[in-house]
N, C-alpha and C. Protein backbone atom coordinates (compact mmCIF):
# COMPACT_ATOMS: atom_id res chain seq x y z
N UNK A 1 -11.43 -12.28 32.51
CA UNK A 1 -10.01 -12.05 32.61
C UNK A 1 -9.77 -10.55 32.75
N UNK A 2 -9.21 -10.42 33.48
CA UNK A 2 -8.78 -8.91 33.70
C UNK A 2 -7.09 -8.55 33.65
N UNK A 3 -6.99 -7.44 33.05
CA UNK A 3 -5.88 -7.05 32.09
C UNK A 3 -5.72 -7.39 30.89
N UNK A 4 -4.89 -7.21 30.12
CA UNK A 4 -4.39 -6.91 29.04
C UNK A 4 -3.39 -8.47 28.83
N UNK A 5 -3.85 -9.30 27.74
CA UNK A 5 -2.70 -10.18 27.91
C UNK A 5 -1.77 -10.22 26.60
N UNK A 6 -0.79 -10.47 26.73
CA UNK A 6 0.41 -10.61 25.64
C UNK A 6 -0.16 -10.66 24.05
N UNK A 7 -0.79 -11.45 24.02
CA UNK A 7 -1.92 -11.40 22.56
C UNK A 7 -2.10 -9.87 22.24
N UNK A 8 -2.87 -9.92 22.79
CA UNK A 8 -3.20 -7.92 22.85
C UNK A 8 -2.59 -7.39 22.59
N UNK A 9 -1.32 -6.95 23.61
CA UNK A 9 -0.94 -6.06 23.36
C UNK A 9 0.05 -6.06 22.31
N UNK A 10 0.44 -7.54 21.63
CA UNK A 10 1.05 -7.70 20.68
C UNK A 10 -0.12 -7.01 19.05
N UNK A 11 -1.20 -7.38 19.61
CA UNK A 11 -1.84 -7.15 18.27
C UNK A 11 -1.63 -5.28 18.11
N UNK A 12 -2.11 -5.09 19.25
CA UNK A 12 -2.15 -3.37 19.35
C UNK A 12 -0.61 -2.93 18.85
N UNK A 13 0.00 -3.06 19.16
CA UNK A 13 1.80 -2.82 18.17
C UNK A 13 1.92 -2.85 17.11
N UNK A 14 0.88 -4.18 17.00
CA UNK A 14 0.96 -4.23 15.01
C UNK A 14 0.44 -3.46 14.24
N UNK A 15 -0.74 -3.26 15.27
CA UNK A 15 -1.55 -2.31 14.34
C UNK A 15 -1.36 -0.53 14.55
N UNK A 16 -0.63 -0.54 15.68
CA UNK A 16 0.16 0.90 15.76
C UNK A 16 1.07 1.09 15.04
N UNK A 17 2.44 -0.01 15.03
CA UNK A 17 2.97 0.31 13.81
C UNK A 17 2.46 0.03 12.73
N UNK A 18 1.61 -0.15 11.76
CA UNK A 18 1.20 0.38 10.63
C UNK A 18 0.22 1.40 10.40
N UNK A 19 -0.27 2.40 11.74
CA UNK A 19 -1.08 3.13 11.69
C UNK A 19 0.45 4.41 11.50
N UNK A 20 1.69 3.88 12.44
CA UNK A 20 2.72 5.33 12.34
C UNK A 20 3.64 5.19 10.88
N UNK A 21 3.18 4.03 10.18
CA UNK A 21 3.79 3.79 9.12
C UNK A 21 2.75 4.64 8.07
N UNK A 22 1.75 4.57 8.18
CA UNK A 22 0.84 5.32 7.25
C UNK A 22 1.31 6.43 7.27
N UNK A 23 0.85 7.03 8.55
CA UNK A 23 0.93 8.29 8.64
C UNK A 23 2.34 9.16 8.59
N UNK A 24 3.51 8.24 8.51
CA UNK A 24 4.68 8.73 7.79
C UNK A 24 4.39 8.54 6.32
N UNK A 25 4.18 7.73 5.73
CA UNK A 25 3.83 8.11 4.67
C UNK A 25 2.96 9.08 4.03
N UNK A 26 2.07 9.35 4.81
CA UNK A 26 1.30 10.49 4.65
C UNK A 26 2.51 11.87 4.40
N UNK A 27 2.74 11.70 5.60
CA UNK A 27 3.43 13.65 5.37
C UNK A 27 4.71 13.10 4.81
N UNK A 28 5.04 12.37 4.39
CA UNK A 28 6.49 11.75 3.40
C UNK A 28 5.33 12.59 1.85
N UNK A 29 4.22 12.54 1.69
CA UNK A 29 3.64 12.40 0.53
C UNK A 29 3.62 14.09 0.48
N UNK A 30 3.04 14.57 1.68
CA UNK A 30 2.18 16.04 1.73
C UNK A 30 3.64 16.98 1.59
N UNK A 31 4.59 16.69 2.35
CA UNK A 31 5.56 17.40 2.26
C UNK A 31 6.08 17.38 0.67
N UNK A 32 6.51 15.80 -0.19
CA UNK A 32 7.13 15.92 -1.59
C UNK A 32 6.05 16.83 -2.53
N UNK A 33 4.62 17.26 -1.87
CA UNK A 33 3.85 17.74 -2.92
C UNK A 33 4.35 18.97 -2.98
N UNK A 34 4.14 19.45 -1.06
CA UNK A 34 4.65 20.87 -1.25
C UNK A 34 5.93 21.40 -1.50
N UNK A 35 7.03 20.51 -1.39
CA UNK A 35 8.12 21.02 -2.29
C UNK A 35 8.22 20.74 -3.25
N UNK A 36 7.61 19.61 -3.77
CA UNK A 36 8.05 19.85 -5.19
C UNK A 36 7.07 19.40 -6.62
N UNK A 37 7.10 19.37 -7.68
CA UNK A 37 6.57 19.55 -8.46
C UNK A 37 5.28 18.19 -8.92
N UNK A 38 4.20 17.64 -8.39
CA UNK A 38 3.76 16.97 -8.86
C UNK A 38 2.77 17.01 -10.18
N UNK A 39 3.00 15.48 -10.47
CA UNK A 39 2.60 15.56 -12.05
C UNK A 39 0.63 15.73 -12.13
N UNK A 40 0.31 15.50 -11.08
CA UNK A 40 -1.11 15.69 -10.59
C UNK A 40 -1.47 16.01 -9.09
N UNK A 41 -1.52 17.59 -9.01
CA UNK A 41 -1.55 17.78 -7.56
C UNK A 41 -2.88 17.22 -6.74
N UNK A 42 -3.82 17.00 -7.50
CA UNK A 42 -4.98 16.61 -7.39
C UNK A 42 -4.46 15.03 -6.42
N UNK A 43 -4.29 14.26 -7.49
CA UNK A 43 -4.10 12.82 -6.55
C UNK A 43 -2.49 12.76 -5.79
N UNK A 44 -2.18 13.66 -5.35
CA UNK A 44 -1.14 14.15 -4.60
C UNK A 44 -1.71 14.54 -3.26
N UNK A 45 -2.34 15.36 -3.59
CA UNK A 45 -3.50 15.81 -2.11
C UNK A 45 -3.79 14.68 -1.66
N UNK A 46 -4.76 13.98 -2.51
CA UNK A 46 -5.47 12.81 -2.05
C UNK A 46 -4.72 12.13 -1.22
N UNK A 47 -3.32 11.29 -1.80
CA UNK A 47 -2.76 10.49 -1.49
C UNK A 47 -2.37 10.68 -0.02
N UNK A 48 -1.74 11.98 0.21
CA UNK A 48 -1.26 12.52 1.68
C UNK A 48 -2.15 12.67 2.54
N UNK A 49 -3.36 13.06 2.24
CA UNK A 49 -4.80 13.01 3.25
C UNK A 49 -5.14 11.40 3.14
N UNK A 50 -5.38 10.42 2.38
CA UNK A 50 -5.60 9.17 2.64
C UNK A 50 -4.70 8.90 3.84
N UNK A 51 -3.19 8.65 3.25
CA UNK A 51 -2.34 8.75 4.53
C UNK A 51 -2.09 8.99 5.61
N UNK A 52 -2.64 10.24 5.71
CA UNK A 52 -2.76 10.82 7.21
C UNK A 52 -3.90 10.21 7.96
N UNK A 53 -5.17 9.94 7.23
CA UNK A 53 -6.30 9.38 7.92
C UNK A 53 -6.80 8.02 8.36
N UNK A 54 -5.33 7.25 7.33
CA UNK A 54 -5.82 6.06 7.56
C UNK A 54 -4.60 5.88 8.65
N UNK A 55 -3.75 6.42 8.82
CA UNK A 55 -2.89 6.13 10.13
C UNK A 55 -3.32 6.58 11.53
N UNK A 56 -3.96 8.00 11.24
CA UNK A 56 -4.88 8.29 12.60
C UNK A 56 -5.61 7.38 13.00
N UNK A 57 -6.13 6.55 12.13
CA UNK A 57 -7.43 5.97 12.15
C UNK A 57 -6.85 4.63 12.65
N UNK A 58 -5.80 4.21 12.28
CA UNK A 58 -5.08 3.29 13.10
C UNK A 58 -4.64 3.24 14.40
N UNK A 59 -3.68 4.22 14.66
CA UNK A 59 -3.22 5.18 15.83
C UNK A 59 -4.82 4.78 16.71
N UNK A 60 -5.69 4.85 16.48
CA UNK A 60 -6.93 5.08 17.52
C UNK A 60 -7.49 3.62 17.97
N UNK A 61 -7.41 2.83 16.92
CA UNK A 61 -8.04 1.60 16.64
C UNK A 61 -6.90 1.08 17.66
N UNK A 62 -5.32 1.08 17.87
CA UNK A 62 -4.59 0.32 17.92
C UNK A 62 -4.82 1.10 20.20
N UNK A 63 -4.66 2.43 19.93
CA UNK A 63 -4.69 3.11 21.67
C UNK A 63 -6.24 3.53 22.23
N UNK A 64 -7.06 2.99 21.82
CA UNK A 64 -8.30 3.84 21.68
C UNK A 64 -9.49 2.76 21.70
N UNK A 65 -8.94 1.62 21.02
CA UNK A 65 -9.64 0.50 20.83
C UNK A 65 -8.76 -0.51 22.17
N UNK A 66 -7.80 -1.49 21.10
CA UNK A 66 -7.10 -2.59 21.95
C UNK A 66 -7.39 -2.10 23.19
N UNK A 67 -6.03 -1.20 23.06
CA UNK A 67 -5.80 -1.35 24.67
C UNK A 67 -6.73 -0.39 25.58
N UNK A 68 -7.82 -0.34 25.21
CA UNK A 68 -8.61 -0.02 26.20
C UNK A 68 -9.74 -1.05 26.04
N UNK A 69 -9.46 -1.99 25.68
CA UNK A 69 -9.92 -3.39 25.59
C UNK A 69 -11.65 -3.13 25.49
N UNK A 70 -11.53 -2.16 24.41
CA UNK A 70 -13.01 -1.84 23.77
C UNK A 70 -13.61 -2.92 22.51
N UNK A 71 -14.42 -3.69 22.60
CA UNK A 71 -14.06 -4.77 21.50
C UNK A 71 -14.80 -4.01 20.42
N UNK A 72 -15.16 -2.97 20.29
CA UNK A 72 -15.18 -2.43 18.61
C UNK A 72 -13.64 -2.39 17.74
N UNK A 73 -12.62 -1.96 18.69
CA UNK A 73 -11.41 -2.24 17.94
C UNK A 73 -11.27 -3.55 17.06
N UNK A 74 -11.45 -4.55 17.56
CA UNK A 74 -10.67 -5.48 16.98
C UNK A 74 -11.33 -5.96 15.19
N UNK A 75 -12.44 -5.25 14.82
CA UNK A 75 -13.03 -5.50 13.95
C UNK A 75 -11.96 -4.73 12.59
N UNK A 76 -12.25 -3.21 12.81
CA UNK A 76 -11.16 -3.00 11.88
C UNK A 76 -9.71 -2.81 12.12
N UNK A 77 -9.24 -4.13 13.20
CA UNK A 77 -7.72 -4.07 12.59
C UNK A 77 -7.75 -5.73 12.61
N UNK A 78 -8.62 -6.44 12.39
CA UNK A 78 -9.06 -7.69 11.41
C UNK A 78 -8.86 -7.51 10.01
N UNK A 79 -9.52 -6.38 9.41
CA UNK A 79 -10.36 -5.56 8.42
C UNK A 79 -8.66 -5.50 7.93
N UNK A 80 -7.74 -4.80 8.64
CA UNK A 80 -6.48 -4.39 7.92
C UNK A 80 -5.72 -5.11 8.07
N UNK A 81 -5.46 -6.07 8.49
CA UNK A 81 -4.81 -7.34 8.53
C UNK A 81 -5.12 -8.09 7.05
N UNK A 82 -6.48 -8.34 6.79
CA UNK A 82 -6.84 -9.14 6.20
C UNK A 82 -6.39 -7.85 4.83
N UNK A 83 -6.47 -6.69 4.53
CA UNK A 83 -6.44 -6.32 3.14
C UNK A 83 -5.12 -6.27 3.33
N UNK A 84 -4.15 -6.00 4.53
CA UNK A 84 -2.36 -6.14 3.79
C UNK A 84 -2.10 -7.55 3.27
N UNK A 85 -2.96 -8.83 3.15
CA UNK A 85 -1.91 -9.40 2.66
C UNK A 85 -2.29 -9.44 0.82
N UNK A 86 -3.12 -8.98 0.18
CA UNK A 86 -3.06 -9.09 -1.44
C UNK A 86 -2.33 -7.96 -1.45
N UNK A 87 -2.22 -6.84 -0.30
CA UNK A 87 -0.94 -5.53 -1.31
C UNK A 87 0.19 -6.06 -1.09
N UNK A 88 0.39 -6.86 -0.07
CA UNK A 88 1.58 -7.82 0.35
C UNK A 88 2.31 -8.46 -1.38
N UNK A 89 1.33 -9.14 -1.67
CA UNK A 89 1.13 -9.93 -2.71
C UNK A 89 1.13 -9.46 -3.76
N UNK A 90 0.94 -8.17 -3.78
CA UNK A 90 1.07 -7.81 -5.29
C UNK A 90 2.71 -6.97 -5.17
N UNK A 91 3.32 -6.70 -3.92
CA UNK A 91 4.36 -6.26 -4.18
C UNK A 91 5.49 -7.33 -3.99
N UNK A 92 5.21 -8.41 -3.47
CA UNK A 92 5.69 -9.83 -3.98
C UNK A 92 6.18 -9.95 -5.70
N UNK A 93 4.89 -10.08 -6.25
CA UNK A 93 4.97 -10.45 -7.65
C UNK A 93 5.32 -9.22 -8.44
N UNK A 94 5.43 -7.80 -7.68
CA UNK A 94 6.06 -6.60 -8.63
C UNK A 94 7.62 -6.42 -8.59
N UNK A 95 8.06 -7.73 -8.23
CA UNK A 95 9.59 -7.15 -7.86
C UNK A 95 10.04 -6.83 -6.60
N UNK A 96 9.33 -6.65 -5.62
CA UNK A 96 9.59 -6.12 -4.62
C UNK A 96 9.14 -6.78 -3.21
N UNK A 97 9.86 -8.14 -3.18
CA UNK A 97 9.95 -8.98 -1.84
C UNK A 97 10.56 -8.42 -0.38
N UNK A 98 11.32 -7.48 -0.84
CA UNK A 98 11.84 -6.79 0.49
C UNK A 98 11.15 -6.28 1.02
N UNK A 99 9.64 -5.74 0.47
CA UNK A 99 8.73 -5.27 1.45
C UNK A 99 7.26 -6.09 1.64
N UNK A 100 7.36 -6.79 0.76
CA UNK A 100 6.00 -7.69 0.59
C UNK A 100 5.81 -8.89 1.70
N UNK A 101 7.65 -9.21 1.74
CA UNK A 101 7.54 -10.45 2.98
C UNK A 101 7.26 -10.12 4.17
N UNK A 102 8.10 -8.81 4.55
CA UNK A 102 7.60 -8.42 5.64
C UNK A 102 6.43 -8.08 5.82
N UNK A 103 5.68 -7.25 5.45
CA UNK A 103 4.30 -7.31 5.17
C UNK A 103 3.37 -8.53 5.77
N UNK A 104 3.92 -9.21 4.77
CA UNK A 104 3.01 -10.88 5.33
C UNK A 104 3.18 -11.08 6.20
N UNK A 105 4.18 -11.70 6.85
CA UNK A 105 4.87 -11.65 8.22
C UNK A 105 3.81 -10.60 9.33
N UNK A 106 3.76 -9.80 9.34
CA UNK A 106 3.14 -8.48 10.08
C UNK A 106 1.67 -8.77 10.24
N UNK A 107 1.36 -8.61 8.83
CA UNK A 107 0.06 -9.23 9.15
C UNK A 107 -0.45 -10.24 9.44
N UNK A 108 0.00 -11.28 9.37
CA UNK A 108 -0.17 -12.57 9.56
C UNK A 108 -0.12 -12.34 11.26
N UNK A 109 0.91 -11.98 11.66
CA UNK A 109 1.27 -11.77 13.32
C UNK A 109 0.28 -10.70 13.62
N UNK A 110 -0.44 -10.10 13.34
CA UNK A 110 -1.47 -9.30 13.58
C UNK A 110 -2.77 -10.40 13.56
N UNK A 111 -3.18 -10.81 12.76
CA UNK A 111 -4.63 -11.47 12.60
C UNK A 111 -4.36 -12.33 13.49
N UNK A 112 -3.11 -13.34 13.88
CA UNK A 112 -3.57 -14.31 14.34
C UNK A 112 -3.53 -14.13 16.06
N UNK A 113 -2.77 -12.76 16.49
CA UNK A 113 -3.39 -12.34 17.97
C UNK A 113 -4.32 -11.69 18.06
N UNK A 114 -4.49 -11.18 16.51
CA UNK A 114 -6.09 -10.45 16.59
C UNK A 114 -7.32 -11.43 17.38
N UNK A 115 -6.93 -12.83 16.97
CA UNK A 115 -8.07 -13.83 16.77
C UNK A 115 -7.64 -15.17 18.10
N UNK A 116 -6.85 -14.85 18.41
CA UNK A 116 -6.18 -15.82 19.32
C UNK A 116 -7.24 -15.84 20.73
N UNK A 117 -7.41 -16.60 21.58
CA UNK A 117 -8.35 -16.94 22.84
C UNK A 117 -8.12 -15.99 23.65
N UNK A 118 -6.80 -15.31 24.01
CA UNK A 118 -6.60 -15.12 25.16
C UNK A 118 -7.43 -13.20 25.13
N UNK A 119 -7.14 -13.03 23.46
CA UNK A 119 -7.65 -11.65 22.74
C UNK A 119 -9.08 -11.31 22.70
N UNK A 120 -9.61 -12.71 22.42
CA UNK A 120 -11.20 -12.73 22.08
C UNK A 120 -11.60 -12.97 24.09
N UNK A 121 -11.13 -13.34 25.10
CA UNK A 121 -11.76 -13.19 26.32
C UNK A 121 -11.15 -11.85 26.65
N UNK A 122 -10.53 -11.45 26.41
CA UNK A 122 -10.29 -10.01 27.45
C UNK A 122 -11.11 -9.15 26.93
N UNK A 123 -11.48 -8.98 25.49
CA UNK A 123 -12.47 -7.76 24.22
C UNK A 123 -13.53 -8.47 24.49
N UNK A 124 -14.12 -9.90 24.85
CA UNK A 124 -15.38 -9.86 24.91
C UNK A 124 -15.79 -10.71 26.47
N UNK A 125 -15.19 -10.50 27.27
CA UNK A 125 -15.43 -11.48 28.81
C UNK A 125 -16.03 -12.86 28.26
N UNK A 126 -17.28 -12.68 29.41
CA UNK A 126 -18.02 -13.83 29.51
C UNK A 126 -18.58 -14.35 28.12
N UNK A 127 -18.95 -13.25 27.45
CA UNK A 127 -19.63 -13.64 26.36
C UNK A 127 -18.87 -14.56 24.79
N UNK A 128 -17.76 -14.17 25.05
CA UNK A 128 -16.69 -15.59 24.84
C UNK A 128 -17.03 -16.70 24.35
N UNK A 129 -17.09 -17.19 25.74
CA UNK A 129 -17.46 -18.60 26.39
C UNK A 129 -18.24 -19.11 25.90
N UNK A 130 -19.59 -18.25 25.72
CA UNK A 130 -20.77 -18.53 25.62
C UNK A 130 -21.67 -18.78 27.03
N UNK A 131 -21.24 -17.57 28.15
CA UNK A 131 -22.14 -17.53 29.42
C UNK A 131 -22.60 -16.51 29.26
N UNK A 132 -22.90 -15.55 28.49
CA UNK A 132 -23.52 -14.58 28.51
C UNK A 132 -25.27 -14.28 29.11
């Protein structure tokens, strides 16, 4: 199959937006350190460099991987599909459904074009099938 089909490029969105969602959170984090007073600058740093790296790291997986229909992508944004839904779940049961459902929702719509036919022949051709 040649091009990019709807699966795809749906998965690649999902996983772009939560790679530009990180990485707003990232400098949402790096910026409140540097203005203002944290109670541990130590895991303050951390937090804003996690942030930043795991959204780059998305950002790449999602333009770098998908849609250049490299099938190393699709492994880790399987990988992050599959760990949003227990943080999903734990912000479910913390009170906080307004972000947990969506969450699920997201990921759920992520894994399952992650994994869908039309995703697994364009990232892996023939070998698919099993004509390899």
């Amino acid at each position: 199959m040649n091009g990019r089909p709807l699966t795809l490029l749906i998965a690649a969105a999902v996983v772009a937006l939560e790679g530009l969602i990180a990485l707003g959170l990232g400098v949402f984090v790096a910026v409140e350190t540097v203005t203002g007073t944290p109670a541990d600058m130590t895991t303050a740093v951390a937090e804003a460099v996690f942030g930043l790296l795991i959204g780059a790291g998305l950002l790449w997986v999602a333009g770098g991987g998908l849609l250049r229909l490299e099938r190393w992508g699709r492994s880790p944004a399987v990988l992050t599909q599959i760990f949003m839904l227990p943080v999903a779940g734990t912000l479910i049961t913390s009170n906080q459904p307004q972000l947990g459902i969506p969450l699920i929702v997201v990921a759920l719509a992520g894994l399952v074009t992650l994994l869908m036919p039309p995703t697994t022949e364009a990232l892996y051709g023939d070998e698919a099938s099993g004509n390899a």
